[in-house]
PDB file of N, CA and C in Angstrom:
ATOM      1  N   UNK A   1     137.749 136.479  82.666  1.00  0.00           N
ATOM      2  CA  UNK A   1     137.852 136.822  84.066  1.00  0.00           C
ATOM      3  C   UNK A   1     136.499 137.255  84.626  1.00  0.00           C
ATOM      4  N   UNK A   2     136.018 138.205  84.681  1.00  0.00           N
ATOM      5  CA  UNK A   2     134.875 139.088  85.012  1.00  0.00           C
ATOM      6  C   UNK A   2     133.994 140.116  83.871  1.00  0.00           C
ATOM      7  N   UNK A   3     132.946 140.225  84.284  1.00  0.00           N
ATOM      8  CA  UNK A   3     131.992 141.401  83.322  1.00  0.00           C
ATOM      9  C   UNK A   3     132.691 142.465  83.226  1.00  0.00           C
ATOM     10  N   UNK A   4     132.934 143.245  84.205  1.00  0.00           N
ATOM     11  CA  UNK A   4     133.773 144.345  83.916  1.00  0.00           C
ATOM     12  C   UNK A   4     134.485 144.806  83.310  1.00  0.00           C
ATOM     13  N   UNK A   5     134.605 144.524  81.985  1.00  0.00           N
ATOM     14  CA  UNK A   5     135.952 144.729  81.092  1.00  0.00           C
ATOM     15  C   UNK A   5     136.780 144.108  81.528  1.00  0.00           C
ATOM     16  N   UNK A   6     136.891 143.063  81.461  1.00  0.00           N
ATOM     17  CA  UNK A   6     137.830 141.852  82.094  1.00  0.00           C
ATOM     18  C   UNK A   6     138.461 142.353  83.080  1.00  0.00           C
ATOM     19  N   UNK A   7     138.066 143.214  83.925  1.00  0.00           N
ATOM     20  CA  UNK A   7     138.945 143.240  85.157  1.00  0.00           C
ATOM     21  C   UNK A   7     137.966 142.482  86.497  1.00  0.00           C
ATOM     22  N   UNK A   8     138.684 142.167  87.637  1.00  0.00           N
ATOM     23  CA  UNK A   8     138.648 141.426  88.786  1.00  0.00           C
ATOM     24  C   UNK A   8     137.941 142.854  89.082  1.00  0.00           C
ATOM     25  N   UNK A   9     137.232 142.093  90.724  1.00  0.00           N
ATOM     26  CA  UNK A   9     136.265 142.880  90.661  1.00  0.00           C
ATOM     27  C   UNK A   9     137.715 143.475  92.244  1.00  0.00           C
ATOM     28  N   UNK A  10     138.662 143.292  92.845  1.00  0.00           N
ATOM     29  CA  UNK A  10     139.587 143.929  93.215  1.00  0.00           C
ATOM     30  C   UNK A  10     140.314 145.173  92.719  1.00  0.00           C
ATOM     31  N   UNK A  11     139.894 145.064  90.733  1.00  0.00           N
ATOM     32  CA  UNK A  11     140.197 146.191  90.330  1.00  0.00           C
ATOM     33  C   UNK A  11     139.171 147.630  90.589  1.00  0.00           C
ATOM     34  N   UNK A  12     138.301 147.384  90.512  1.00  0.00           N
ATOM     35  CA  UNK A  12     137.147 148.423  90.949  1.00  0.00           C
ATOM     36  C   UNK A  12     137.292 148.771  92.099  1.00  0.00           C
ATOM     37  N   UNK A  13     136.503 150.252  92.251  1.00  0.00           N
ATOM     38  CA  UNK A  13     135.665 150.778  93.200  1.00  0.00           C
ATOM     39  C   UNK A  13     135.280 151.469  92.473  1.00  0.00           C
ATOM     40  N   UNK A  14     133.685 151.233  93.837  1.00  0.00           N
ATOM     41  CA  UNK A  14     132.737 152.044  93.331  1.00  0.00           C
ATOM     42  C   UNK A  14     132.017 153.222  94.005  1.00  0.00           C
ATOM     43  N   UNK A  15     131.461 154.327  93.514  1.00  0.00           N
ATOM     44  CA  UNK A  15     131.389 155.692  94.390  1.00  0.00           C
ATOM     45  C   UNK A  15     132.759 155.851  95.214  1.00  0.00           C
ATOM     46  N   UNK A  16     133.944 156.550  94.511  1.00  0.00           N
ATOM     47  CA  UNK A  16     134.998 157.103  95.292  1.00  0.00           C
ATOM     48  C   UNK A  16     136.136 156.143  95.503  1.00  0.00           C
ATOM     49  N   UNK A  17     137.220 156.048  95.979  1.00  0.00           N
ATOM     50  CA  UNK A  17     138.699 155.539  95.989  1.00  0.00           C
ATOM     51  C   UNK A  17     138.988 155.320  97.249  1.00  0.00           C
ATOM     52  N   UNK A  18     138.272 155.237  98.221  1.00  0.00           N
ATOM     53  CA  UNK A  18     138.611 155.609  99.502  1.00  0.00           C
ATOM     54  C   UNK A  18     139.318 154.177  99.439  1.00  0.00           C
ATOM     55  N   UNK A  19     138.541 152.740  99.162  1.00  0.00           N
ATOM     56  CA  UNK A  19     139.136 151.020  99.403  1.00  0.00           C
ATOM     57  C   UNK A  19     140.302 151.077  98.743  1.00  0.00           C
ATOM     58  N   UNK A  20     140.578 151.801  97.626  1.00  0.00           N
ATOM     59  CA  UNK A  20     141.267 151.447  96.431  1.00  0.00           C
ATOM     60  C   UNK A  20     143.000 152.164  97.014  1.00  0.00           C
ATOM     61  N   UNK A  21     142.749 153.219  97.896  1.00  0.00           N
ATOM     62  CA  UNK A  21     143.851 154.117  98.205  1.00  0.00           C
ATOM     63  C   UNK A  21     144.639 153.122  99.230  1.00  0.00           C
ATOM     64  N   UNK A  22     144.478 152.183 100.181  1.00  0.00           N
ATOM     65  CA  UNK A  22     144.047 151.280 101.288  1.00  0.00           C
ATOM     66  C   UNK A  22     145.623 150.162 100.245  1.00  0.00           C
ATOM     67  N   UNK A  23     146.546 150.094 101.797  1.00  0.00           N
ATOM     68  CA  UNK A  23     147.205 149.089 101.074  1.00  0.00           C
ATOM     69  C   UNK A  23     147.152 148.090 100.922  1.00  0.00           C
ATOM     70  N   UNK A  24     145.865 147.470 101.885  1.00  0.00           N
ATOM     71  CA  UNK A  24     145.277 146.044 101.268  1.00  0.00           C
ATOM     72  C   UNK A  24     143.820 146.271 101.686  1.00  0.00           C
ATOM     73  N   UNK A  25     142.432 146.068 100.697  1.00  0.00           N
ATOM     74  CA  UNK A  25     141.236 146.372 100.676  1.00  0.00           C
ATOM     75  C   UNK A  25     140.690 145.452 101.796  1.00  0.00           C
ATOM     76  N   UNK A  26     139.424 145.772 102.765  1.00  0.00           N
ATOM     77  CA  UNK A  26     138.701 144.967 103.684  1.00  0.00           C
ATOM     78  C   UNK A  26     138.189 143.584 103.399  1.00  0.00           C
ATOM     79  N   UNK A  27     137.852 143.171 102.147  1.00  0.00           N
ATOM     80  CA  UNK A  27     137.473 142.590 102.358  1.00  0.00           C
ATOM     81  C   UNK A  27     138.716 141.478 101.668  1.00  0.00           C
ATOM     82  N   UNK A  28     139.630 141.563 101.479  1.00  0.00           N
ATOM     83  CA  UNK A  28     140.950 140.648 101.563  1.00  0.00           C
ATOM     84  C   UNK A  28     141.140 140.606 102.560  1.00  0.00           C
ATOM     85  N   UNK A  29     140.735 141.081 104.059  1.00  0.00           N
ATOM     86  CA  UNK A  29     141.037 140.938 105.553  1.00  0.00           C
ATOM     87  C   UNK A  29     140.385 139.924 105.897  1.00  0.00           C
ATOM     88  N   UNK A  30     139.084 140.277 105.432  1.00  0.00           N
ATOM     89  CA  UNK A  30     137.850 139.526 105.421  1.00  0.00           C
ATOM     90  C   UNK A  30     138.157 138.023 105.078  1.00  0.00           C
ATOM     91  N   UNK A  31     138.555 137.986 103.837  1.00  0.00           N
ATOM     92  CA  UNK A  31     138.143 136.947 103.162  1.00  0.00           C
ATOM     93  C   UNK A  31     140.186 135.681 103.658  1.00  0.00           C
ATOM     94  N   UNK A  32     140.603 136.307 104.204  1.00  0.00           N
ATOM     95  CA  UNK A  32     141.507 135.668 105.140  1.00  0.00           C
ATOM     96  C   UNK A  32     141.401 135.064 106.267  1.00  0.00           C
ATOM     97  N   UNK A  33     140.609 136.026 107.187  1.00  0.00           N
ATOM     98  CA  UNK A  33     140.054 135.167 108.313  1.00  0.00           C
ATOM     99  C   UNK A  33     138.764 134.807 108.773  1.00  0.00           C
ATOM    100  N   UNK A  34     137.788 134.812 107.392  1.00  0.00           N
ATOM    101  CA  UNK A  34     136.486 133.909 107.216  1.00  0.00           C
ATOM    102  C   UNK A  34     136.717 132.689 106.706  1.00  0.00           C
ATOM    103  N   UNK A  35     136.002 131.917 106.721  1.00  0.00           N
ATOM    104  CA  UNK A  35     135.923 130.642 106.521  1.00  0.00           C
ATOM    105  C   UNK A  35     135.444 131.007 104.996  1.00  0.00           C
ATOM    106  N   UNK A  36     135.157 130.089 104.252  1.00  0.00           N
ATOM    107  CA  UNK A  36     135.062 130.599 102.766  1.00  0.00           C
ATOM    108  C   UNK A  36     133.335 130.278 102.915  1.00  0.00           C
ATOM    109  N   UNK A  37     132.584 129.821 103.606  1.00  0.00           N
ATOM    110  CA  UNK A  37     131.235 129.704 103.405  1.00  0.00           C
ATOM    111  C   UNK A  37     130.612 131.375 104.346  1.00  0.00           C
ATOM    112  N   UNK A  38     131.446 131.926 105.742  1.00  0.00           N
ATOM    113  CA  UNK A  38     131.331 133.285 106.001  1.00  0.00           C
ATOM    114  C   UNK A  38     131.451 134.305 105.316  1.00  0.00           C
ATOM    115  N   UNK A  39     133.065 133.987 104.451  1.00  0.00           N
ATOM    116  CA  UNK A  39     132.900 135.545 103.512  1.00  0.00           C
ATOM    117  C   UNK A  39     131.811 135.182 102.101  1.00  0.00           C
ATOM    118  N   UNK A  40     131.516 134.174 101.409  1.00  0.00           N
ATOM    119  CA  UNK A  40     130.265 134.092 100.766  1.00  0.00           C
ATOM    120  C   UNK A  40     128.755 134.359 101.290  1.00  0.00           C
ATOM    121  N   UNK A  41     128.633 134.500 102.306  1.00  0.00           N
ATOM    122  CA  UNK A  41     127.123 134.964 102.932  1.00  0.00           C
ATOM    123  C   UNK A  41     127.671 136.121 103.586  1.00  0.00           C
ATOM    124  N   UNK A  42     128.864 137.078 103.576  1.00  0.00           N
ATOM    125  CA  UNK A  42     128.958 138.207 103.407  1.00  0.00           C
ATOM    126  C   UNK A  42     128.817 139.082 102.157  1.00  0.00           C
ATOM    127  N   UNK A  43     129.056 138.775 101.343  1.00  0.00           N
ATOM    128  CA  UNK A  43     129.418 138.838  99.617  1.00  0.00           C
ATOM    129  C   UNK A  43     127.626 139.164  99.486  1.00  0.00           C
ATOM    130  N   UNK A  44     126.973 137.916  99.093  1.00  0.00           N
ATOM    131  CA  UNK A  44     125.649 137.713  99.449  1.00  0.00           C
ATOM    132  C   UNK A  44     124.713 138.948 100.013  1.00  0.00           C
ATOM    133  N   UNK A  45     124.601 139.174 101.236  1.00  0.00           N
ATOM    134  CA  UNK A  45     124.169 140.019 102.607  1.00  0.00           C
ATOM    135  C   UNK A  45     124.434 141.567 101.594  1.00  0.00           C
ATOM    136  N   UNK A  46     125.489 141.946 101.409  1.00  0.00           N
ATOM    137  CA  UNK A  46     125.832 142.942 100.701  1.00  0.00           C
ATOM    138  C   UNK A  46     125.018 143.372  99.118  1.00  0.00           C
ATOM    139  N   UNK A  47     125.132 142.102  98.515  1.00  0.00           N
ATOM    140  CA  UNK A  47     124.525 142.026  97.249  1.00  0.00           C
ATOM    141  C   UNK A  47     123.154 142.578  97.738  1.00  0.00           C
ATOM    142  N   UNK A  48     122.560 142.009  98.394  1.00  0.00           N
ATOM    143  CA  UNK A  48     121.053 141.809  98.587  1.00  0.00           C
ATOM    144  C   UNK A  48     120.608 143.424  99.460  1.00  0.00           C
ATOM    145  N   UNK A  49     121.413 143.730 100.783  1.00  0.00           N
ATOM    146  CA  UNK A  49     121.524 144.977 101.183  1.00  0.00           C
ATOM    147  C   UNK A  49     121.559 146.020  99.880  1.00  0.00           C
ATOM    148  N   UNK A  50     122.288 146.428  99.242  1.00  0.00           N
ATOM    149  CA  UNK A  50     122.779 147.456  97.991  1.00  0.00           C
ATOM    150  C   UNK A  50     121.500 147.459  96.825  1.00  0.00           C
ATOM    151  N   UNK A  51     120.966 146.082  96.751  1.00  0.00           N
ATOM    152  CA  UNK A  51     120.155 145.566  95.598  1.00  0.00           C
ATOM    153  C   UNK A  51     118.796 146.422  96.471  1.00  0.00           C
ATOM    154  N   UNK A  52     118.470 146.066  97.495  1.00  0.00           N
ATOM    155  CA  UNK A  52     117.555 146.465  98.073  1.00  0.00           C
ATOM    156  C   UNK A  52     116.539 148.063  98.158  1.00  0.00           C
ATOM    157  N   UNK A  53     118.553 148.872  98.615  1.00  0.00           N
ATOM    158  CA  UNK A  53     118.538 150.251  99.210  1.00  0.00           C
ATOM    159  C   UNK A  53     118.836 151.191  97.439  1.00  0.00           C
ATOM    160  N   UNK A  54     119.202 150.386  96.336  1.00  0.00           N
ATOM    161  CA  UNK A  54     119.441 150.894  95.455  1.00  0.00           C
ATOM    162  C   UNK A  54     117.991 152.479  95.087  1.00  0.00           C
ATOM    163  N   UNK A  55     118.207 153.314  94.490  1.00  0.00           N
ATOM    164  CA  UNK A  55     117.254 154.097  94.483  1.00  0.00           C
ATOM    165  C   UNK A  55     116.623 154.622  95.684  1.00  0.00           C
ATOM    166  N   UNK A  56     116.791 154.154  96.700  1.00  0.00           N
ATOM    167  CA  UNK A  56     116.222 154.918  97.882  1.00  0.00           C
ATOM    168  C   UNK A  56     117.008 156.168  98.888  1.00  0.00           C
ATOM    169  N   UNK A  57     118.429 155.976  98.282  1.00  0.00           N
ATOM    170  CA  UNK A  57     119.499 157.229  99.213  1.00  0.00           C
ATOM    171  C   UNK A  57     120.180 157.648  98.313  1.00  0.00           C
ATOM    172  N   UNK A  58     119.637 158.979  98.043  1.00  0.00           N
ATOM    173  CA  UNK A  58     120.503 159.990  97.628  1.00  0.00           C
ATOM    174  C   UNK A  58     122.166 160.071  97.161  1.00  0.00           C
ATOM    175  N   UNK A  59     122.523 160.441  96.050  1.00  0.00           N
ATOM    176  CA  UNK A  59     124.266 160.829  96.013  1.00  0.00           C
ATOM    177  C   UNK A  59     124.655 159.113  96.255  1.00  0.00           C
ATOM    178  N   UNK A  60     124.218 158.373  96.132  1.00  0.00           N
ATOM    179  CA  UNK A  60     125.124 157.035  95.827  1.00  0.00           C
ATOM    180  C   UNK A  60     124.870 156.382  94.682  1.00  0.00           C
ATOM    181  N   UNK A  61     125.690 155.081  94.620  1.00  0.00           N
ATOM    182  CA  UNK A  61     125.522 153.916  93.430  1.00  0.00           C
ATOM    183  C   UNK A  61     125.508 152.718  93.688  1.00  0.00           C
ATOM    184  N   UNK A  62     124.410 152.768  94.343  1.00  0.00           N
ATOM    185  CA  UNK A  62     124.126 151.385  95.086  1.00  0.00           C
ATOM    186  C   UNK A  62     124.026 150.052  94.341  1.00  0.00           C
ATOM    187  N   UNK A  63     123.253 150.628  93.108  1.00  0.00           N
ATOM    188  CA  UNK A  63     123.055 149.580  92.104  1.00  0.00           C
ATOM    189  C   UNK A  63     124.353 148.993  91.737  1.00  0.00           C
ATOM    190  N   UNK A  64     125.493 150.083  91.579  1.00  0.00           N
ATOM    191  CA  UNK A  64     126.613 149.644  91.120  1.00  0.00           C
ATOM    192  C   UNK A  64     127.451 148.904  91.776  1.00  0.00           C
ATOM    193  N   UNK A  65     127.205 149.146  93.406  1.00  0.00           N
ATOM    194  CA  UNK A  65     128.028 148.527  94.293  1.00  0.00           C
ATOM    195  C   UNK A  65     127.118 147.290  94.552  1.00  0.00           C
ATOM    196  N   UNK A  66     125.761 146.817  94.239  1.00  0.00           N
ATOM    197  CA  UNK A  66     125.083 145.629  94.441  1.00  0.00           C
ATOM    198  C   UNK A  66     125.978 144.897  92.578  1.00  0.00           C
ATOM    199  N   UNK A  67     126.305 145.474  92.029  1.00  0.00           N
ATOM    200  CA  UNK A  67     126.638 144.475  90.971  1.00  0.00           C
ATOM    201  C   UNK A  67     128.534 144.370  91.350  1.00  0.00           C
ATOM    202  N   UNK A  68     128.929 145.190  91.798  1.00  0.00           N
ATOM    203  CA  UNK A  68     130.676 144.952  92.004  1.00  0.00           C
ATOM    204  C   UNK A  68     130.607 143.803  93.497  1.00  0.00           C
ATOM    205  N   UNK A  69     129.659 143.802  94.207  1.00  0.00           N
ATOM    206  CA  UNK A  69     129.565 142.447  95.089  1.00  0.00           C
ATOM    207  C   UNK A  69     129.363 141.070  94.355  1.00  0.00           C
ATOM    208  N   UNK A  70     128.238 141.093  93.591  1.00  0.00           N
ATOM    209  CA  UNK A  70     127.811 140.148  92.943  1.00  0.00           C
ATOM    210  C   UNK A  70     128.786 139.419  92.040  1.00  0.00           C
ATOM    211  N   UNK A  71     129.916 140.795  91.139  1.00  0.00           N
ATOM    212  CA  UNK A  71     131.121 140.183  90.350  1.00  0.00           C
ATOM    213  C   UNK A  71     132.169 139.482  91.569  1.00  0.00           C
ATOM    214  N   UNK A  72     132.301 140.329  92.674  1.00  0.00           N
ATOM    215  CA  UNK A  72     133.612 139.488  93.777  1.00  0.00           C
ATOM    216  C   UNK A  72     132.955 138.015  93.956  1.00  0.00           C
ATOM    217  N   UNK A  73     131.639 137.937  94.531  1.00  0.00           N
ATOM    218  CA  UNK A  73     130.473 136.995  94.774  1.00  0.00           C
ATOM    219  C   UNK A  73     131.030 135.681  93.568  1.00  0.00           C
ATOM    220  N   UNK A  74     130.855 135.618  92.303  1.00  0.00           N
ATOM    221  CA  UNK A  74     130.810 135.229  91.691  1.00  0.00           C
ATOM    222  C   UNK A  74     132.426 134.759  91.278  1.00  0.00           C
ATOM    223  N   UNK A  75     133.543 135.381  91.284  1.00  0.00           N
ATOM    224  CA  UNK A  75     134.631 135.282  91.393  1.00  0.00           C
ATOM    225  C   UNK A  75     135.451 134.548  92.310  1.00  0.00           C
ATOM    226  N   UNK A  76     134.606 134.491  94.120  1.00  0.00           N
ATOM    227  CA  UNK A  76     134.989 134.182  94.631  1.00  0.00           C
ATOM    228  C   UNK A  76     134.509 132.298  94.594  1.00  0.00           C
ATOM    229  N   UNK A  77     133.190 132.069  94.253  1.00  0.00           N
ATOM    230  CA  UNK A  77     132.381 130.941  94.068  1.00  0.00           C
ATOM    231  C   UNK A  77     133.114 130.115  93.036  1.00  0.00           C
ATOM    232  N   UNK A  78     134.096 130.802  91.841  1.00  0.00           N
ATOM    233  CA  UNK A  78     134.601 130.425  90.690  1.00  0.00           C
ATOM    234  C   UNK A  78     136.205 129.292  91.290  1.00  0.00           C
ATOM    235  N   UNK A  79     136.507 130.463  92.252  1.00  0.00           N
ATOM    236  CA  UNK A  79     137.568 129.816  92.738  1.00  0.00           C
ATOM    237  C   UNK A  79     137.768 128.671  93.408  1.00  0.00           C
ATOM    238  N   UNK A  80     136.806 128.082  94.140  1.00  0.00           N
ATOM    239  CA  UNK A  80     136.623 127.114  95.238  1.00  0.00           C
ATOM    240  C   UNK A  80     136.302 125.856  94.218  1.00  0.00           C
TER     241      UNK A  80
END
């Protein structure tokens, strides 16, 4: 399935529960009424944003949330 200890990257969150508490996560909203080449250069945008800002702001896990994009990213590319 995924790096993560074989879980989907739907099973994660990262820094806090806030998506996870949510009875259906954003970017399953997302990825419903994007076109599948929009929510991939969202996926993307994110990766690259997180990858970027990683180490520069305080109290987060950016790095971690640039690699839990990259696993949906990659998951989602698998499917098509």
């Amino acid at each position: 399935m995924t790096e993560t200890n074989s879980m989907s990257a739907d099973d994660i969150q990262v820094s806090g529960n806030h998506y996870k508490e949510m009875a259906i996560q954003p970017w399953a909203i997302m990825q419903a009424v994007m076109t599948h080449d929009e929510f991939v250069g969202f996926l993307k945008g994110n990766v690259i944003k997180y990858s970027l800002r990683a180490g520069h702001k305080e109290n987060t896990d950016d790095a971690g949330k640039a690699k839990h994009y990259l696993q949906k990213l990659k998951e989602v590319q698998s499917e098509w």
